[in-house]
C-alpha atoms as a PDB file:
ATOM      1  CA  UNK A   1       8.083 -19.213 -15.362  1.00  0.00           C
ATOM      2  CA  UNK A   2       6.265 -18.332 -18.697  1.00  0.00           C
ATOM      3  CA  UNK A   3       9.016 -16.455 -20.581  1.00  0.00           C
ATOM      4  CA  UNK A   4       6.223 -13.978 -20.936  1.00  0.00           C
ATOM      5  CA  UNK A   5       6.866 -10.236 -20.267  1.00  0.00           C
ATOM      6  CA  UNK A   6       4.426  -7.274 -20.105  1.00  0.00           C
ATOM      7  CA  UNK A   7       5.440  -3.964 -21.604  1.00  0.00           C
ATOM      8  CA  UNK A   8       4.324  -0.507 -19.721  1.00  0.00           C
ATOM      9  CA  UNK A   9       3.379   2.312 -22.468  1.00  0.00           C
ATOM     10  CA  UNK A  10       6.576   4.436 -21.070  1.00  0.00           C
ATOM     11  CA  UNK A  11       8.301   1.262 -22.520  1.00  0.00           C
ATOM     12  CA  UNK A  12       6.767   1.682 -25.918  1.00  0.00           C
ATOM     13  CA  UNK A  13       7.132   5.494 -25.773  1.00  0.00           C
ATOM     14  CA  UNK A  14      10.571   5.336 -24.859  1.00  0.00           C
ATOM     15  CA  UNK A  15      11.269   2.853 -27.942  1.00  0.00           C
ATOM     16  CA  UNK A  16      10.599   6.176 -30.154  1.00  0.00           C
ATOM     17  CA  UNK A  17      11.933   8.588 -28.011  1.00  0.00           C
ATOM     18  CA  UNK A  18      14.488  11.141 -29.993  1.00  0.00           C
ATOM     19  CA  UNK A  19      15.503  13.166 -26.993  1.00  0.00           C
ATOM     20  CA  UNK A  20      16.856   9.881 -25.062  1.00  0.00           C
ATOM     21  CA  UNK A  21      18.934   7.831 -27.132  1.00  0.00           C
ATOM     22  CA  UNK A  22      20.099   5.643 -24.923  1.00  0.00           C
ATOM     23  CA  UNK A  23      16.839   4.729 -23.080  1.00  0.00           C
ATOM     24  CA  UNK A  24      15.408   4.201 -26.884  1.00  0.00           C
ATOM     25  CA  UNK A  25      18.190   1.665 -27.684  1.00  0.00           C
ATOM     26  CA  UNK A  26      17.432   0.108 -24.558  1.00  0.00           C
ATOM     27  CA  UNK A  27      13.841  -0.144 -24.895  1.00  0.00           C
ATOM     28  CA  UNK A  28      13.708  -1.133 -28.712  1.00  0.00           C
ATOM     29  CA  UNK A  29      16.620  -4.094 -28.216  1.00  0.00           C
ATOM     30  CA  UNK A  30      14.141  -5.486 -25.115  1.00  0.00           C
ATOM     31  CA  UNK A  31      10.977  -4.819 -26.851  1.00  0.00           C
ATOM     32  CA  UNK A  32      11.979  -6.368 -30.067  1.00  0.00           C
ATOM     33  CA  UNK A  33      13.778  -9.370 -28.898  1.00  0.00           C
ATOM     34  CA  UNK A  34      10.515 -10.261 -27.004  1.00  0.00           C
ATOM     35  CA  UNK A  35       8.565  -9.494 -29.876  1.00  0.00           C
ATOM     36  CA  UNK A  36      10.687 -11.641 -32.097  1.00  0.00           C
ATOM     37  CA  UNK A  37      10.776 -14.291 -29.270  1.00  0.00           C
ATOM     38  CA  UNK A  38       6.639 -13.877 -29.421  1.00  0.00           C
ATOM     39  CA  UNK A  39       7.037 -13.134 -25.667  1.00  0.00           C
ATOM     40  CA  UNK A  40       5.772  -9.667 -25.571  1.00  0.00           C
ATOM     41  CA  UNK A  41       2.131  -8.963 -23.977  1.00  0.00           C
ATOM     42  CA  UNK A  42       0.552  -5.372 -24.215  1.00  0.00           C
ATOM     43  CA  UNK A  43      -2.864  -4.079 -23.258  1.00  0.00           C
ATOM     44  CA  UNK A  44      -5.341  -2.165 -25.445  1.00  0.00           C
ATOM     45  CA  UNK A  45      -4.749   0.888 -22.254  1.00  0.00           C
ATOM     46  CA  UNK A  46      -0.874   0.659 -23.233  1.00  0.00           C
ATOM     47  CA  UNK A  47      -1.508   1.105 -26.854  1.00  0.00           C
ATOM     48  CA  UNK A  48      -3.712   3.429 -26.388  1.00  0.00           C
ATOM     49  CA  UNK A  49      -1.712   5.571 -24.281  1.00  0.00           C
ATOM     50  CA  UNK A  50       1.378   5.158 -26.357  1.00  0.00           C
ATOM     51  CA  UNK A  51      -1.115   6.686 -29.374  1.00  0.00           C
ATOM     52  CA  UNK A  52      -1.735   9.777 -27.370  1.00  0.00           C
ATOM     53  CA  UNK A  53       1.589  10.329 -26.470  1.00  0.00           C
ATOM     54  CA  UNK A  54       3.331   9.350 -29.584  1.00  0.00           C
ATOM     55  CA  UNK A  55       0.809  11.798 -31.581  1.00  0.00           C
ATOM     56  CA  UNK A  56      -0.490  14.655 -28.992  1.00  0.00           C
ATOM     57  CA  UNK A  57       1.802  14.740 -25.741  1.00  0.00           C
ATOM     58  CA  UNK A  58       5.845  14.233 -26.947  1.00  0.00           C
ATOM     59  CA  UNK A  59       7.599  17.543 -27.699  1.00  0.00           C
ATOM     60  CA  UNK A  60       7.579  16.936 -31.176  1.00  0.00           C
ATOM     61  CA  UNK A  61       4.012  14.603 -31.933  1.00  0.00           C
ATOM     62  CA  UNK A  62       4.510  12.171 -34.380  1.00  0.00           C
ATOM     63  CA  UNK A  63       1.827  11.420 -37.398  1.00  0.00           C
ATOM     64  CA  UNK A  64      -1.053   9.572 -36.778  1.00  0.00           C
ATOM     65  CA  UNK A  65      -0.376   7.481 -39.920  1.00  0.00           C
ATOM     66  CA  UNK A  66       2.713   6.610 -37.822  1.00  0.00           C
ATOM     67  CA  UNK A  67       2.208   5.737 -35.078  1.00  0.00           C
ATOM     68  CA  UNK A  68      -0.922   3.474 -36.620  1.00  0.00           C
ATOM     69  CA  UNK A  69       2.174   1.681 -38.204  1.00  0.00           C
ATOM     70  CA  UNK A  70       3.544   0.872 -35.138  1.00  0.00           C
ATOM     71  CA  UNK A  71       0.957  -0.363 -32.817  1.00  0.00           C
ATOM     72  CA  UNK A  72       0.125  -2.998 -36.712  1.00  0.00           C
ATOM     73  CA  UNK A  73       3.539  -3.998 -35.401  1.00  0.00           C
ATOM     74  CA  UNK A  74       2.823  -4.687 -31.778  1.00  0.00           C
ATOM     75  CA  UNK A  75      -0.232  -6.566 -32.761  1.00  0.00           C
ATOM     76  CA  UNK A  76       2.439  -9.649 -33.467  1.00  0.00           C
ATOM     77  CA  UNK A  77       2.927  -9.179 -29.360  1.00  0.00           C
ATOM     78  CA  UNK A  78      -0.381 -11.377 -27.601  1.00  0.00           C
ATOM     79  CA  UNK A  79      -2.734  -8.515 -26.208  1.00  0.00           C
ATOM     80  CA  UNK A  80      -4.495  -8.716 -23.131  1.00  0.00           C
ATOM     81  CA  UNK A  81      -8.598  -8.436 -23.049  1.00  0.00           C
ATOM     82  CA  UNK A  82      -9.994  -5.735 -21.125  1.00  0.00           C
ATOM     83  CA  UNK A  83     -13.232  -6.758 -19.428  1.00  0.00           C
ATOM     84  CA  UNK A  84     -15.096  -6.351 -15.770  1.00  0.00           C
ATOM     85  CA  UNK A  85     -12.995  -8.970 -14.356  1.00  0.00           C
ATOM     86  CA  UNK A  86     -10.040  -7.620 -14.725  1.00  0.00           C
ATOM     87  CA  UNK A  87     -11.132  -3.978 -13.480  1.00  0.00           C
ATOM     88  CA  UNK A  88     -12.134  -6.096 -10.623  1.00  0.00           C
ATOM     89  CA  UNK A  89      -8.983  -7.873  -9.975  1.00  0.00           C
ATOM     90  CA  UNK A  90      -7.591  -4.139 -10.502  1.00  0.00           C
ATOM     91  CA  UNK A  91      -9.293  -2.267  -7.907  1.00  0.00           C
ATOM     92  CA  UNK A  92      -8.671  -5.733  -5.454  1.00  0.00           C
ATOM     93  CA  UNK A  93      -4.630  -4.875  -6.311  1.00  0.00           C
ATOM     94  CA  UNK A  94      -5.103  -0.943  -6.132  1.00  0.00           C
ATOM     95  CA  UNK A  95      -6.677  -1.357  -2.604  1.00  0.00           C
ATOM     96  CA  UNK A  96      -3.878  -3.918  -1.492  1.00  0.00           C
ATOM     97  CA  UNK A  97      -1.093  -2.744  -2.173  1.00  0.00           C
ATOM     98  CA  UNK A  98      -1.855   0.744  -1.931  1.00  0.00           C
ATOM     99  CA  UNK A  99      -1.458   1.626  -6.197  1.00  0.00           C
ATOM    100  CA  UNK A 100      -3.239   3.842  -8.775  1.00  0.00           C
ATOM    101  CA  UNK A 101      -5.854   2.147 -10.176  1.00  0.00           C
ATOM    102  CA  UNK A 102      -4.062   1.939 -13.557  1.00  0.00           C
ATOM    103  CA  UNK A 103      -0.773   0.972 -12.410  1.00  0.00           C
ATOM    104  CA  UNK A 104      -3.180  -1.756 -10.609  1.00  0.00           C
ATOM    105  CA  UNK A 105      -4.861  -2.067 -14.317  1.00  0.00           C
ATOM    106  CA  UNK A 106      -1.343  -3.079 -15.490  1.00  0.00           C
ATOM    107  CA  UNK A 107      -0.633  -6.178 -13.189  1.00  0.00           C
ATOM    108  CA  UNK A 108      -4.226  -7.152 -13.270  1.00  0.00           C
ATOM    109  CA  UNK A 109      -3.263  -7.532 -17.145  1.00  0.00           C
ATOM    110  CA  UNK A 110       0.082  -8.773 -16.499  1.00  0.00           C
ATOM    111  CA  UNK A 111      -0.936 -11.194 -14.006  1.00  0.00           C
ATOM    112  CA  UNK A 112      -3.769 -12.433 -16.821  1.00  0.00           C
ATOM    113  CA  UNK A 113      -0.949 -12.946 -19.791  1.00  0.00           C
ATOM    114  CA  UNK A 114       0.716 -15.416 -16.857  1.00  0.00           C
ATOM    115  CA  UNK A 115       3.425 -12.657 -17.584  1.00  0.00           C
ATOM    116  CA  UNK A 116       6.321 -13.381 -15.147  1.00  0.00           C
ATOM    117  CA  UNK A 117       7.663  -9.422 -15.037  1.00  0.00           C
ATOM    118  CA  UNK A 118       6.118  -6.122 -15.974  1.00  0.00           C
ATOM    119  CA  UNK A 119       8.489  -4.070 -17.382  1.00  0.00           C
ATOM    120  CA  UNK A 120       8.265  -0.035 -16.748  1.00  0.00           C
ATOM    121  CA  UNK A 121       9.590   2.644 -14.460  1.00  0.00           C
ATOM    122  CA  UNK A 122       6.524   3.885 -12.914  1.00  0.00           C
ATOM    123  CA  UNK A 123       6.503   1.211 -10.077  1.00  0.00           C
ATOM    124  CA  UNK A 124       9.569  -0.146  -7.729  1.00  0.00           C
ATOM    125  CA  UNK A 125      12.235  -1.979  -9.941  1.00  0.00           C
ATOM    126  CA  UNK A 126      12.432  -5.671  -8.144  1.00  0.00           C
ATOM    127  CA  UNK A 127       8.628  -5.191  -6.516  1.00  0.00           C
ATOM    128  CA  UNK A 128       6.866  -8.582  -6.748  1.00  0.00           C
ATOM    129  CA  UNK A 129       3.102  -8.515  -6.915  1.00  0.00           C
ATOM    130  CA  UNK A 130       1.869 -11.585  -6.583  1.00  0.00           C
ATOM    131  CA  UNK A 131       3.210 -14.097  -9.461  1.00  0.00           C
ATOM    132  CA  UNK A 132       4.245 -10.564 -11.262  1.00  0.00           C
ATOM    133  CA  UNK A 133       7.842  -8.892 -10.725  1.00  0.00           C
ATOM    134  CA  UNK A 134       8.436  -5.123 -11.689  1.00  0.00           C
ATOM    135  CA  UNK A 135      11.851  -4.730 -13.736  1.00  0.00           C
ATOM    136  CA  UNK A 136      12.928  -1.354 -14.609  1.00  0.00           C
ATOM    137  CA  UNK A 137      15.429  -1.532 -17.477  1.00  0.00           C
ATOM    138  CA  UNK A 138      16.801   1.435 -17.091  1.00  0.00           C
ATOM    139  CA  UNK A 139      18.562   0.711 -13.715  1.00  0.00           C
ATOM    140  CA  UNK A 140      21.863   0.153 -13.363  1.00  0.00           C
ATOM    141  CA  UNK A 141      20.877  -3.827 -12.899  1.00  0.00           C
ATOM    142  CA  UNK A 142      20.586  -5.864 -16.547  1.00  0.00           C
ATOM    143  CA  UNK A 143      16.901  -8.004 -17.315  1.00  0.00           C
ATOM    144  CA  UNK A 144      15.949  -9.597 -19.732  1.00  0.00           C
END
């Protein structure tokens, strides 16, 4: 086990969510530690999608300026290339196991980091792809 965990964007979106204060508290005490702990791995997809989001798709869009803040502060977390390869190794996983492609994108990056769990809401809390396990930290079971 690497100690290393992969963050979804609804992880990162949640972390700034207003309208759920409990997920937020939740995600920002899991993100951070990991962070802190310099056991945090993100993709250039997740940031990008948390930009969108954060600035164009949320209720109430946040400043650019802001949100540009934030992802200088996930930079501290190790970020995974995005190259052929690992489009590759997605559409192998998409086709396996039956995913979207970019829910395949994610464990493709995951499984790069040598990220023991993936950590989002959008696939089956306790799955295991591969080396990769899914934990949803919103369930009524505690991960960390």
């Amino acid at each position: 086990m690497s100690g290393r965990c992969f963050f979804d964007t609804n992880i990162l979106v949640y972390a700034h969510d207003r309208m759920s204060p409990e997920k937020k508290r939740m995600s920002r005490e899991l993100l951070f530690t990991h962070l802190r702990d310099g056991t945090a791995v993100l993709s250039p997809q997740g940031l990008s999608e948390f930009f969108v989001t954060m600035t164009m798709k949320v209720p109430v869009p946040l400043p650019a300026s802001d949100i540009r803040k934030e992802i200088l502060l996930f930079s501290t977390a190790t970020t995974v290339d995005m190259d052929a390869t690992l489009v590759l190794r997605a559409i192998d996983l998409q086709q396996r196991w039956q995913l979207s492609f970019w829910d395949a994108q994610i464990i493709a990056a995951a499984e790069r980091a040598g990220c023991d769990v993936l950590y989002t809401e959008d696939l089956s809390d306790g799955q295991v792809y591969d080396a990769v396990t899914v934990r949803n930290p919103y369930t009524t079971r505690s991960h960390s």
